[in-house]
Each structure stands twice: as C-alpha cells, then as structure tokens.
N, C-alpha and C. Protein backbone atom coordinates (compact mmCIF):
# COMPACT_ATOMS: atom_id res chain seq x y z
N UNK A 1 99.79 39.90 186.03
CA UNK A 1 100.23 40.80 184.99
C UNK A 1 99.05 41.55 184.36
N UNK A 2 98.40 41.04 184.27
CA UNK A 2 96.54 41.13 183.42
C UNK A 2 96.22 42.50 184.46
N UNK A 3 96.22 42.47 185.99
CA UNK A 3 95.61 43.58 186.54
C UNK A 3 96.68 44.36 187.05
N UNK A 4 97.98 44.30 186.65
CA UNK A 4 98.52 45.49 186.14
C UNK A 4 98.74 46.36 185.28
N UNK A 5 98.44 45.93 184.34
CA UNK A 5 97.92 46.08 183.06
C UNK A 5 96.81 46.96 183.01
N UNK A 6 95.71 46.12 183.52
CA UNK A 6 94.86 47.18 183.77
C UNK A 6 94.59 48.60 184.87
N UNK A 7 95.29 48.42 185.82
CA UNK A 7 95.56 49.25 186.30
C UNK A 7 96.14 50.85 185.66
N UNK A 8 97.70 50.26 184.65
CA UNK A 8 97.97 51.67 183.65
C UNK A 8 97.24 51.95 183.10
N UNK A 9 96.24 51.18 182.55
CA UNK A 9 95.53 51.74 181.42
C UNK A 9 94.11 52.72 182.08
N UNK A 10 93.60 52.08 183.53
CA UNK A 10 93.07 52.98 184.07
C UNK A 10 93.22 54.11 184.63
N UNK A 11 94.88 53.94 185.16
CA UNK A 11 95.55 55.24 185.64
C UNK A 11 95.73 56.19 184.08
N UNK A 12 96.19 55.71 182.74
CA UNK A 12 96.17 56.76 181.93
C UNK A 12 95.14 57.47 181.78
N UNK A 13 94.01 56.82 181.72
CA UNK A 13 92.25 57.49 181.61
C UNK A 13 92.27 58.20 182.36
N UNK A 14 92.22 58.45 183.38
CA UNK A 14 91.90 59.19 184.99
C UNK A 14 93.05 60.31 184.39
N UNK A 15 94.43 59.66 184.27
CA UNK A 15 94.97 61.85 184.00
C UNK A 15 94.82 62.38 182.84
N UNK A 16 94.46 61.57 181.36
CA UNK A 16 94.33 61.96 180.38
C UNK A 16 92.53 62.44 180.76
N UNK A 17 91.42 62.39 181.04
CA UNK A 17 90.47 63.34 181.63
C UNK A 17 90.82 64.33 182.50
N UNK A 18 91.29 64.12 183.68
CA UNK A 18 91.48 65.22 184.44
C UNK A 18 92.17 66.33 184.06
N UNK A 19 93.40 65.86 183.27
CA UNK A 19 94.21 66.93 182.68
C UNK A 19 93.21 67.98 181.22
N UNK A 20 92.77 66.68 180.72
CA UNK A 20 91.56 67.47 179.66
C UNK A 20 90.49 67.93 180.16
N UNK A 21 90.07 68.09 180.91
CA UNK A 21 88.72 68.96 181.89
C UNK A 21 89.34 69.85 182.60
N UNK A 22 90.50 69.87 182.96
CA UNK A 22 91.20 71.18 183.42
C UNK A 22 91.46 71.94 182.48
N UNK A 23 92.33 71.79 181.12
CA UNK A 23 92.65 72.37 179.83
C UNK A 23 91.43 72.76 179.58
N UNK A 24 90.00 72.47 179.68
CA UNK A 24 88.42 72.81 178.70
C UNK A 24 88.39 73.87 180.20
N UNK A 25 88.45 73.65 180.92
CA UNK A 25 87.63 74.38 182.37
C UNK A 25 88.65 76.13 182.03
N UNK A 26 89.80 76.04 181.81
CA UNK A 26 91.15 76.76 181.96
C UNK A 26 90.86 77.80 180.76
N UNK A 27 90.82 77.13 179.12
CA UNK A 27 90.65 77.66 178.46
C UNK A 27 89.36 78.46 177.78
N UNK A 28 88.08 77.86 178.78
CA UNK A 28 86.15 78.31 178.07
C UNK A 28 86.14 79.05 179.35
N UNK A 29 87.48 79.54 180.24
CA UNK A 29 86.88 80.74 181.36
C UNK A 29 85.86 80.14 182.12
N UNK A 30 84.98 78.60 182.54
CA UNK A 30 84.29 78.16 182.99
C UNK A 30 85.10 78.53 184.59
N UNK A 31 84.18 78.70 185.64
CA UNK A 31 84.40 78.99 187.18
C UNK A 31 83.37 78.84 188.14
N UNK A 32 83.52 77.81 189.30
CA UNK A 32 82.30 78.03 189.92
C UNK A 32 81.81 78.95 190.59
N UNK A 33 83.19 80.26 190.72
CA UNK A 33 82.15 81.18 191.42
C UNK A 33 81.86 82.41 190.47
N UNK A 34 81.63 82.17 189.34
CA UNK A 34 81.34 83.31 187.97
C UNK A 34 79.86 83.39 188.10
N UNK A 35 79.86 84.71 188.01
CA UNK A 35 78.62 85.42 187.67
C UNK A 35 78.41 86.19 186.55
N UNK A 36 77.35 85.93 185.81
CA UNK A 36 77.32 86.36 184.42
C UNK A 36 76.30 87.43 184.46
N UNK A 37 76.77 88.42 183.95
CA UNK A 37 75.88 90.05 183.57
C UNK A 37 75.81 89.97 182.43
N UNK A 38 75.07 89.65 181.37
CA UNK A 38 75.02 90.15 179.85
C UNK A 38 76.41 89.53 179.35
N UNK A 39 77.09 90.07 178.83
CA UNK A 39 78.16 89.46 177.94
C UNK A 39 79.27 89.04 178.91
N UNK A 40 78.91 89.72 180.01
CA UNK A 40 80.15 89.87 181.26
C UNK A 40 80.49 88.70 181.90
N UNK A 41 81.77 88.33 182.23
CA UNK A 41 81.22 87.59 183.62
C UNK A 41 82.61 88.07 184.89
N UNK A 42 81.91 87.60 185.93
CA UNK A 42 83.08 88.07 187.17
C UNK A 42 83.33 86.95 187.96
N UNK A 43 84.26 86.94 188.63
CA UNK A 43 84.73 85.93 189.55
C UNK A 43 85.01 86.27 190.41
N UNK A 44 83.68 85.84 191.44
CA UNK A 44 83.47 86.98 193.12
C UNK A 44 84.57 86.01 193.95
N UNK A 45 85.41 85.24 193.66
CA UNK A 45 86.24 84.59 194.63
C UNK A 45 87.78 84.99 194.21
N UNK A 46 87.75 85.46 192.93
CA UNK A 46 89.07 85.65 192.41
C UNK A 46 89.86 86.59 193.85
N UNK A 47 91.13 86.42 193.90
CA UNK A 47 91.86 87.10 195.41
C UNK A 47 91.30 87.13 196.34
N UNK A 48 90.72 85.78 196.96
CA UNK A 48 90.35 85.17 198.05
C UNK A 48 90.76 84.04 198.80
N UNK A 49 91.10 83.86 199.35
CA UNK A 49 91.82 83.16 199.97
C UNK A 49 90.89 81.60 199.74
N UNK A 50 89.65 81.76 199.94
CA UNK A 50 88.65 80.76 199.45
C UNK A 50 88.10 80.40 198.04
N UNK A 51 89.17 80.89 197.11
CA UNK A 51 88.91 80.64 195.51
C UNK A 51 89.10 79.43 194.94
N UNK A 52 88.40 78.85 194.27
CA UNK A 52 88.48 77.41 193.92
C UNK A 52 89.59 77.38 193.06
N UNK A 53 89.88 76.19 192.66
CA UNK A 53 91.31 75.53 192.42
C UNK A 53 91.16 76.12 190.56
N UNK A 54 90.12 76.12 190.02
CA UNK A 54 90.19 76.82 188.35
C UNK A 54 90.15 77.95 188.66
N UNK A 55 89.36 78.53 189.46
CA UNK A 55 89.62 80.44 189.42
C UNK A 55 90.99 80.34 189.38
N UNK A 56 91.76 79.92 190.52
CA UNK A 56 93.06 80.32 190.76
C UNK A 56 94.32 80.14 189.74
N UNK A 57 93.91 78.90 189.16
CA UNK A 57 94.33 78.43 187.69
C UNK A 57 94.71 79.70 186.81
N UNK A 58 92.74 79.93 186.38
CA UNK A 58 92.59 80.90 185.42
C UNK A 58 93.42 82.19 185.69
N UNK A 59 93.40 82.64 187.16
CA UNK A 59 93.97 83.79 187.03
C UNK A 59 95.71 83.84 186.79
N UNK A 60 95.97 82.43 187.59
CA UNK A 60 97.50 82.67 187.32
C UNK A 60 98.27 82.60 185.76
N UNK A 61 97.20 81.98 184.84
CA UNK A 61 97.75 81.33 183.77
C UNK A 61 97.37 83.14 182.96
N UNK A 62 96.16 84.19 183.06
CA UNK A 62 96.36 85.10 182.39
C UNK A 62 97.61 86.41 183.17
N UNK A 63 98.10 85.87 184.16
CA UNK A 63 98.98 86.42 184.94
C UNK A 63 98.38 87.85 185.53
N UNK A 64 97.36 87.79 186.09
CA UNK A 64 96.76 88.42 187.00
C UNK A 64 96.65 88.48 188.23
N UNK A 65 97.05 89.50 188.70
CA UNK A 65 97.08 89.76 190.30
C UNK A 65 95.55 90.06 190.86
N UNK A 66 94.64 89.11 191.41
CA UNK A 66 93.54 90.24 191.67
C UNK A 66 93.47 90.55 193.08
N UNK A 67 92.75 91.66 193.04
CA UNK A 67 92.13 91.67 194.41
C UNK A 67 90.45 91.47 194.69
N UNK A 68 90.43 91.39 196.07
CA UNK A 68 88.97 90.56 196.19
C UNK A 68 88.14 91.98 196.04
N UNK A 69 86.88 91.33 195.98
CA UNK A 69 85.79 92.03 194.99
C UNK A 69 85.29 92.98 195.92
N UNK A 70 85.74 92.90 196.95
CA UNK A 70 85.08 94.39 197.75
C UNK A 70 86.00 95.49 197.23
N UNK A 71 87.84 95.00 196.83
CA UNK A 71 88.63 96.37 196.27
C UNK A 71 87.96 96.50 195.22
N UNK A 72 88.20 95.34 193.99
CA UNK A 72 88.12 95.52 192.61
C UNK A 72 87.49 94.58 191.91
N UNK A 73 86.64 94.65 191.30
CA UNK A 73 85.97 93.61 190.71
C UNK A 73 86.34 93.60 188.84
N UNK A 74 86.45 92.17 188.59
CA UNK A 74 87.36 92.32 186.80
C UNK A 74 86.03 91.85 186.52
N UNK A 75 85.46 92.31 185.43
CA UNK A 75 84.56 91.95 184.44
C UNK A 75 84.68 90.98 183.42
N UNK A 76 84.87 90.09 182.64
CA UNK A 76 85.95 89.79 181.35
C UNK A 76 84.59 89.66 180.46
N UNK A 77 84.93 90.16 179.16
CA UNK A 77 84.31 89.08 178.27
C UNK A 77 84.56 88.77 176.58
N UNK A 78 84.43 87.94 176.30
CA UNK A 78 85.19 87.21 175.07
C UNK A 78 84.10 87.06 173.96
N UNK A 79 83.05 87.74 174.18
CA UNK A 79 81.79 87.47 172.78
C UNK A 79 81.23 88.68 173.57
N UNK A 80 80.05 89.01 172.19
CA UNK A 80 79.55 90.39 172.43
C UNK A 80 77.76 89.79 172.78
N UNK A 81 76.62 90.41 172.92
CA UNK A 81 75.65 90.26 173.66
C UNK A 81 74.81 89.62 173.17
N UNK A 82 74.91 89.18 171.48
CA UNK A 82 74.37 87.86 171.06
C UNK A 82 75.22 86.86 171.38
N UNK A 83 76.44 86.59 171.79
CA UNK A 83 77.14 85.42 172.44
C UNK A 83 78.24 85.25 171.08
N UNK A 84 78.15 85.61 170.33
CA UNK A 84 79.19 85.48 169.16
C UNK A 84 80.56 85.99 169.68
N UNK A 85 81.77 85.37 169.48
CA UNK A 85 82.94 85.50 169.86
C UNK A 85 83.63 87.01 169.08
N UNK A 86 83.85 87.84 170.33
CA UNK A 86 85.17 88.96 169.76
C UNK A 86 85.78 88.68 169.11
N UNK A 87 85.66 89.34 167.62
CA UNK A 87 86.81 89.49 167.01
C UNK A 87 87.52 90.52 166.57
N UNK A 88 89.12 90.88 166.46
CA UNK A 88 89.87 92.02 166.78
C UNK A 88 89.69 92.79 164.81
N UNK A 89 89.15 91.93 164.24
CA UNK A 89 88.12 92.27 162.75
C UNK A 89 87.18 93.30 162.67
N UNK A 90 86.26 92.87 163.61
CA UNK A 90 85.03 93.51 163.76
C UNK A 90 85.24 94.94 164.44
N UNK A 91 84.04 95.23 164.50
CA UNK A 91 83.76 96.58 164.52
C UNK A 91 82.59 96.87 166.26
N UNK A 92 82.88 97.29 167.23
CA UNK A 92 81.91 97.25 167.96
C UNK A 92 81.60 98.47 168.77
N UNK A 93 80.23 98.13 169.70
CA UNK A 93 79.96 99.39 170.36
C UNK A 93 79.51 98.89 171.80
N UNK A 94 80.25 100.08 172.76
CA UNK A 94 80.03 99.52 174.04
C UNK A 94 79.45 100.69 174.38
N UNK A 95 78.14 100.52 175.07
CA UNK A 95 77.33 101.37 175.94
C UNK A 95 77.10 101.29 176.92
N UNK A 96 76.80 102.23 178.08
CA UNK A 96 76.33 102.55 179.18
C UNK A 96 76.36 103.40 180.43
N UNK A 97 76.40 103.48 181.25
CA UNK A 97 76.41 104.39 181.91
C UNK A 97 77.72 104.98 182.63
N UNK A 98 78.08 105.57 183.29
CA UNK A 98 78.71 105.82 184.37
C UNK A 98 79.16 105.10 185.73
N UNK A 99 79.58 104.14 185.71
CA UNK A 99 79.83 103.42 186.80
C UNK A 99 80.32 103.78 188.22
N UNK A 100 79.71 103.21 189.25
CA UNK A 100 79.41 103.99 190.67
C UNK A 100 80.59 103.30 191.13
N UNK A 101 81.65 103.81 190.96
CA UNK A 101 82.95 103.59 192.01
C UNK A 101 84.38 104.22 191.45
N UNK A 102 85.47 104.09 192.82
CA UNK A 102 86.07 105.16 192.45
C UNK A 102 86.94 105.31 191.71
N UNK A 103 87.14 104.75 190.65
CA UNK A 103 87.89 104.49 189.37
C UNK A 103 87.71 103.19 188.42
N UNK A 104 87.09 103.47 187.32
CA UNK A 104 87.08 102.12 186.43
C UNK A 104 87.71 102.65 185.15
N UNK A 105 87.98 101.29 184.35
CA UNK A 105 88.23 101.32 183.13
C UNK A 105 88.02 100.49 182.17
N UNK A 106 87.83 99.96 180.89
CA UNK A 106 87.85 99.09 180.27
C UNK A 106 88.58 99.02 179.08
N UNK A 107 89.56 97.87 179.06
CA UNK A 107 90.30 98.04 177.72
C UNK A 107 90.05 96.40 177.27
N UNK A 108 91.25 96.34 175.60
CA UNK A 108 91.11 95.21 175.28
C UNK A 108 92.32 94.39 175.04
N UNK A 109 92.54 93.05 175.33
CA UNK A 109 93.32 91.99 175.44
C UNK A 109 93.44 91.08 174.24
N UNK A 110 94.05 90.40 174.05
CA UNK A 110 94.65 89.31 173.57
C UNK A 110 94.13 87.64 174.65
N UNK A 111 93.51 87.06 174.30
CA UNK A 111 93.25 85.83 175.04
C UNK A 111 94.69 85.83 175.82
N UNK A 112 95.44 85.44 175.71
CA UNK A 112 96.58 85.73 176.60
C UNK A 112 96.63 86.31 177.48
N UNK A 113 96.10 87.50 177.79
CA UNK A 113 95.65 88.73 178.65
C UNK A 113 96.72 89.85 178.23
N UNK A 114 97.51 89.60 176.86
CA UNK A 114 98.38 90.88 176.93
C UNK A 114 97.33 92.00 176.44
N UNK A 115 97.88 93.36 176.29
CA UNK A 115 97.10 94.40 175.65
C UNK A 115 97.46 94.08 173.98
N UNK A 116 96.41 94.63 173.22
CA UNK A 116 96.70 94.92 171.45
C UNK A 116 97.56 95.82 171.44
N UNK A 117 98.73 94.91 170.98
CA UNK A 117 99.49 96.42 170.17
C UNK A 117 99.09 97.21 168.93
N UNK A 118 98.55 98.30 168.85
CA UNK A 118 98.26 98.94 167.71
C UNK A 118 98.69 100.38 167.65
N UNK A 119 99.19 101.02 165.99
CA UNK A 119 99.56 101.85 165.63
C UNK A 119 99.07 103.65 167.07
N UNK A 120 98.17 103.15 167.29
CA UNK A 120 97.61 104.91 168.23
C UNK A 120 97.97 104.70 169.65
N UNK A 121 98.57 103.50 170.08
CA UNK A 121 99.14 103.14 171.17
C UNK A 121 97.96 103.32 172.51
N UNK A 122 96.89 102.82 171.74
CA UNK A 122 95.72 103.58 173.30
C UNK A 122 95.25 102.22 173.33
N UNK A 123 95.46 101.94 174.85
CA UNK A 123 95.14 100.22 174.93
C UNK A 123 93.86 100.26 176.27
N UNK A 124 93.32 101.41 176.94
CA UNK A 124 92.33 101.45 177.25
C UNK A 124 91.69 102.69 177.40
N UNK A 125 90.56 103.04 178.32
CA UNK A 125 89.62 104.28 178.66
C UNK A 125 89.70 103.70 180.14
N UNK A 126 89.29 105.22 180.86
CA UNK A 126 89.26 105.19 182.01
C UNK A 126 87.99 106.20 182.56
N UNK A 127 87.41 106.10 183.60
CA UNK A 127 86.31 107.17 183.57
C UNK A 127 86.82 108.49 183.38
N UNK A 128 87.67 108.64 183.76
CA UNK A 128 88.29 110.12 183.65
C UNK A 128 88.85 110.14 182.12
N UNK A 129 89.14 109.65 180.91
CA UNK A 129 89.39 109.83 179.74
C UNK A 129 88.18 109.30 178.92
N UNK A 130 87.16 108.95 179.25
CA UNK A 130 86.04 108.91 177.83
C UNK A 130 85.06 110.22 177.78
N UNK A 131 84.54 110.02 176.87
CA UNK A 131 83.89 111.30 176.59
C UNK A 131 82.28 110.68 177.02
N UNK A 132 81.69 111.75 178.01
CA UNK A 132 79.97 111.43 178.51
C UNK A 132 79.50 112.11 177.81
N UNK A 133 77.89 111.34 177.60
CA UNK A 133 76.98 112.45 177.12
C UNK A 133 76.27 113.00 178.05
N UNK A 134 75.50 114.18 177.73
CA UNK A 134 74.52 114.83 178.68
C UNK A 134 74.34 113.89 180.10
N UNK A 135 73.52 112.96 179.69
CA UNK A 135 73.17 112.07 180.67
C UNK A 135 73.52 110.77 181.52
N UNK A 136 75.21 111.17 181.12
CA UNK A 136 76.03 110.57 181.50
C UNK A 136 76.32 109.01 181.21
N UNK A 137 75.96 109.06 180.21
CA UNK A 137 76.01 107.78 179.41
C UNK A 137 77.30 107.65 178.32
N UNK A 138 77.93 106.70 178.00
CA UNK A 138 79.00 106.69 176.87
C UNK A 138 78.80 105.74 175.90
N UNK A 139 79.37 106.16 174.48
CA UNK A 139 79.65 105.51 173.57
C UNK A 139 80.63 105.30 173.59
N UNK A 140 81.65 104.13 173.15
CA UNK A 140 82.65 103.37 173.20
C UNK A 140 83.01 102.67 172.07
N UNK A 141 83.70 103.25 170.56
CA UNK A 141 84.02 102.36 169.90
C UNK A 141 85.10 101.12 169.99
N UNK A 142 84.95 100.16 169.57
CA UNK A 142 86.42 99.00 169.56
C UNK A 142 86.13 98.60 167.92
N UNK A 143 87.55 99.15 167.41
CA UNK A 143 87.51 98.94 165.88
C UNK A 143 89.18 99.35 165.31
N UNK A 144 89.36 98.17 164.34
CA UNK A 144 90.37 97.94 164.47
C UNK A 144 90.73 99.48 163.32
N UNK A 145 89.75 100.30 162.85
CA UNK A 145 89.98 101.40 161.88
C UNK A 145 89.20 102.63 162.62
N UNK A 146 89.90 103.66 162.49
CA UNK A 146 89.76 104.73 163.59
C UNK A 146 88.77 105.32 163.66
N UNK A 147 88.17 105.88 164.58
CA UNK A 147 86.79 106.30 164.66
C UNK A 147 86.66 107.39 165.55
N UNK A 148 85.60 108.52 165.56
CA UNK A 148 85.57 109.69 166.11
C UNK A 148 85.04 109.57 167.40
N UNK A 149 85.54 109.92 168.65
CA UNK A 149 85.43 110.16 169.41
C UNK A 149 85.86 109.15 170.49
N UNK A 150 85.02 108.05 171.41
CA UNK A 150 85.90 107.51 172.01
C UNK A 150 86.39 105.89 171.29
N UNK A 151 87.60 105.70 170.81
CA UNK A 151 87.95 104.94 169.82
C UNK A 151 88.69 103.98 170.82
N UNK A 152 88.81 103.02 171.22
CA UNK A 152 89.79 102.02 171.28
C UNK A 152 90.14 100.83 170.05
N UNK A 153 91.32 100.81 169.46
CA UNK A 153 91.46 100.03 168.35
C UNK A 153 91.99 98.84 168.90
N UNK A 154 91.93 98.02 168.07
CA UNK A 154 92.03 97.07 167.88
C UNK A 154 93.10 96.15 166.38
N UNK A 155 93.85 95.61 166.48
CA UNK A 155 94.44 95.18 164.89
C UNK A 155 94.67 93.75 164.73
N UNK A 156 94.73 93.49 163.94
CA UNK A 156 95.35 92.38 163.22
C UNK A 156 93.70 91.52 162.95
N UNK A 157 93.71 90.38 163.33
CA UNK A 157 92.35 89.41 163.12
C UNK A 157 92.16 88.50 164.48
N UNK A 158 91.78 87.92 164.88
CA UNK A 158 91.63 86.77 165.56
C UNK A 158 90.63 87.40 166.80
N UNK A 159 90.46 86.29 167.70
CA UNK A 159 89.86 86.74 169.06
C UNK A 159 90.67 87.86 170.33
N UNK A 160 89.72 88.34 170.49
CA UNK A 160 90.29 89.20 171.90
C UNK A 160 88.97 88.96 172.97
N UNK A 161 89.61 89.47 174.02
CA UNK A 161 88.85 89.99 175.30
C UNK A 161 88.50 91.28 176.06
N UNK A 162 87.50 91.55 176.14
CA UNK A 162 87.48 92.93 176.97
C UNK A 162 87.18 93.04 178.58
N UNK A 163 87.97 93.64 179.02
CA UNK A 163 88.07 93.93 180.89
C UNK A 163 87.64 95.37 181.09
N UNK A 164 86.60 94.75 182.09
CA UNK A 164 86.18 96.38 182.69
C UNK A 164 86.61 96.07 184.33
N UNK A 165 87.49 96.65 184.87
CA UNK A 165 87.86 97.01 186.00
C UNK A 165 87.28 98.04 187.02
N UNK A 166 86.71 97.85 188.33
CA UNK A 166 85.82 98.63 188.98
C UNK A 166 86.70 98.79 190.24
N UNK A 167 87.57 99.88 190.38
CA UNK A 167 88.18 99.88 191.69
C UNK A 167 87.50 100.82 193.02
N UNK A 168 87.33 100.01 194.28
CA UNK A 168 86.09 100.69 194.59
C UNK A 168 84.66 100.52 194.49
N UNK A 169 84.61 99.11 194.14
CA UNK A 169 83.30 99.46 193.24
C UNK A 169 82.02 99.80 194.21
N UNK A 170 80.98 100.12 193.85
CA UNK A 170 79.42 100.45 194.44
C UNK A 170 79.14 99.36 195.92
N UNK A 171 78.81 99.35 196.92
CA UNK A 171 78.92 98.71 197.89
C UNK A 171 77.41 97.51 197.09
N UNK A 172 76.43 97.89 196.26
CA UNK A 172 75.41 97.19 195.49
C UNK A 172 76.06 96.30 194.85
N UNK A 173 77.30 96.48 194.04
CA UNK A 173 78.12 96.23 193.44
C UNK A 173 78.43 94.31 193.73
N UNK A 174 79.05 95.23 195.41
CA UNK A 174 79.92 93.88 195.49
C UNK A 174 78.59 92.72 196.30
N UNK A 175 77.61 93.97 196.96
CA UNK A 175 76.92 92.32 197.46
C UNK A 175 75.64 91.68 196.11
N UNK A 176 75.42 91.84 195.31
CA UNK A 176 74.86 91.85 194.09
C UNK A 176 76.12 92.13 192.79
N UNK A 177 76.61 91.39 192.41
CA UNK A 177 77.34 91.86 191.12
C UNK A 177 76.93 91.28 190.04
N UNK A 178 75.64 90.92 190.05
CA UNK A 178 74.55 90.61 188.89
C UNK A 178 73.49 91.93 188.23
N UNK A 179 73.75 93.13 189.34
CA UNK A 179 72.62 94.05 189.30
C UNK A 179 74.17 95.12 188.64
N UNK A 180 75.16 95.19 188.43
CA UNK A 180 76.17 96.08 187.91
C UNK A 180 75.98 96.00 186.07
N UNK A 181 75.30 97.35 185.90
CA UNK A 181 74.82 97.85 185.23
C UNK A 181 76.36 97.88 183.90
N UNK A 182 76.56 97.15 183.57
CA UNK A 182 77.68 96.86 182.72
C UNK A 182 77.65 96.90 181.32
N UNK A 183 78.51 97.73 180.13
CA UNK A 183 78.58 98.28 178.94
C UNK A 183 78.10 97.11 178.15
N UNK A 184 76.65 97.49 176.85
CA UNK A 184 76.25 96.11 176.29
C UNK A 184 77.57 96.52 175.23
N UNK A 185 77.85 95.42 174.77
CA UNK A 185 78.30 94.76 173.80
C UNK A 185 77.79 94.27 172.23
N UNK A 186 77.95 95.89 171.65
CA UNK A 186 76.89 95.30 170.20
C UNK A 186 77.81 95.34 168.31
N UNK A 187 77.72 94.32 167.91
CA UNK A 187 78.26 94.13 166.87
C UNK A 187 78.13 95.13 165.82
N UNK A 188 78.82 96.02 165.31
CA UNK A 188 78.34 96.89 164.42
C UNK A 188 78.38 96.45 162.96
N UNK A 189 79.96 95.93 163.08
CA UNK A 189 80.37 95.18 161.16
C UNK A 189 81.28 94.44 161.41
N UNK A 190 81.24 93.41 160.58
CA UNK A 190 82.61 92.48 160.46
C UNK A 190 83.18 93.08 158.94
C-alpha cells in the first residue's frame, strides 16, 4: 500500500511540473528555436514541419497560422528595448528603416493575439501606408492618444504585443535573422 502511495504522489509531481513548465514555457514566449534582435524575437521553426512541441503550442494557443521563414517571418515583441514590458498606457516610438522584402507590416495585439480595439479603427501600418523620411527611414508612433503623422493607437491599460510581419523577406533575412535590421522600441511617457 506504502509504494502505491508513493507512486501517486510521484505521479502527481511529474504532471503538476510538466504541466507548470509548459504553462511558464507557453505563457514567457520562451522557444528553442527563437532568435532575439533587440526587443524582437522570431521563431525560425514556426510552420515547419520540424518545430518543436512549445513553438507549436505557442502558435496554436495565439491562433496563428504561420508560414515558414523563407515565406514570412513574425517578429513579436512584448517589452520595448530597455526590456520593460508594453504597456497599452504608454506612449512609444518605433524606428527604422525600410525593410527589404515584399510586403511588411507591423501592428499591435492584445497578449491574446487579438488586435486593440480603438476609437480610429487603425490596427496596423504596412510599408505601403507609413509615411518615409528622405532617407527612408520611419517614425512610428504607438499611443493610446492621437498623434501626428504615423499614429497607431492603442487603449485601455494593460500589456500588449507588437508584430512585424516580413512577407518575402530579404534572402539575408532568412539565412541570418539576427542581422534584420528591426524597428527599436523606445519608451517616450507613461
């Protein structure tokens, strides 16, 4: 009776961890095949037939279809470039260049992966709708109070996420996606 006994109590340990290291792995976006750019990170296995068992997790649970990283590569990220967590409060600025492929965009989410619903109904930018400067560089506001020029809002309070989508991306891109020159992430105001 004694080492059946112990047996449940070892079998509860074993799924009460496994199930809680899946829940921590599921919910901190942790992946073994993530690659981190600055605030960014990507998951070069996501829609691969060879994607580990949390990528595949992660993607099904934000209900994402991907495709593999030679079509499209997803960017995500959930804190800005001092590592401090997005919040749909704050006030931010995304910079950089022009990205080398044949359609990107970046908008912002809800941990959930839905889009923000907010009053101006604009839930992302696309290369073909932001405004460049001279040198082909962009400014990018995310603020939950409206702002001149390229504005994506944001409302209510809590955490969000931002996705930059590269369809097509740079052939550098996909065999290096550490060298993808990706929008910093800088806190303006809470």
């Amino acid at each position: 009776m004694r080492s059946f006994i112990q047996f449940i109590v070892y079998m509860t340990i074993g799924v009460a961890l496994g199930l809680g290291s899946t829940w921590y792995v599921l919910e901190s976006g942790i992946s073994l095949d993530a690659v981190r750019v600055g605030a960014w990170t990507v998951r070069t296995e996501a829609g691969q037939p060879i994607a580990d068992p949390y990528t595949s997790a992660y993607v099904a649970r934000i209900g994402h279809i991907p495709l593999n990283i030679e079509e499209a590569a997803y960017f995500f990220s959930n804190q800005d470039d001092e590592g401090k967590p997005l919040d749909r409060a704050c006030t931010y600025s995304l910079t950089g260049p022009n990205l080398q492929s044949a359609w990107w965009s970046v908008s912002a989410h809800l941990p959930d992966g839905n889009v923000i619903a907010n009053p101006a109904r604009r839930y992302s930018f696309t290369h073909a709708t932001l405004l460049f400067d001279e040198d082909e560089t962009f400014r990018l506001t995310v603020s939950p109070e409206a702002q001149a020029g390229n504005w994506l809002p944001t409302a209510g309070t809590g955490p969000f996420i931002l996705i930059l989508r590269l369809h097509g991306p740079a052939p550098d891109y996909v065999r290096a996606p550490e060298t993808t020159p990706v929008p910093a992430i800088e806190r303006e105001r809470c």
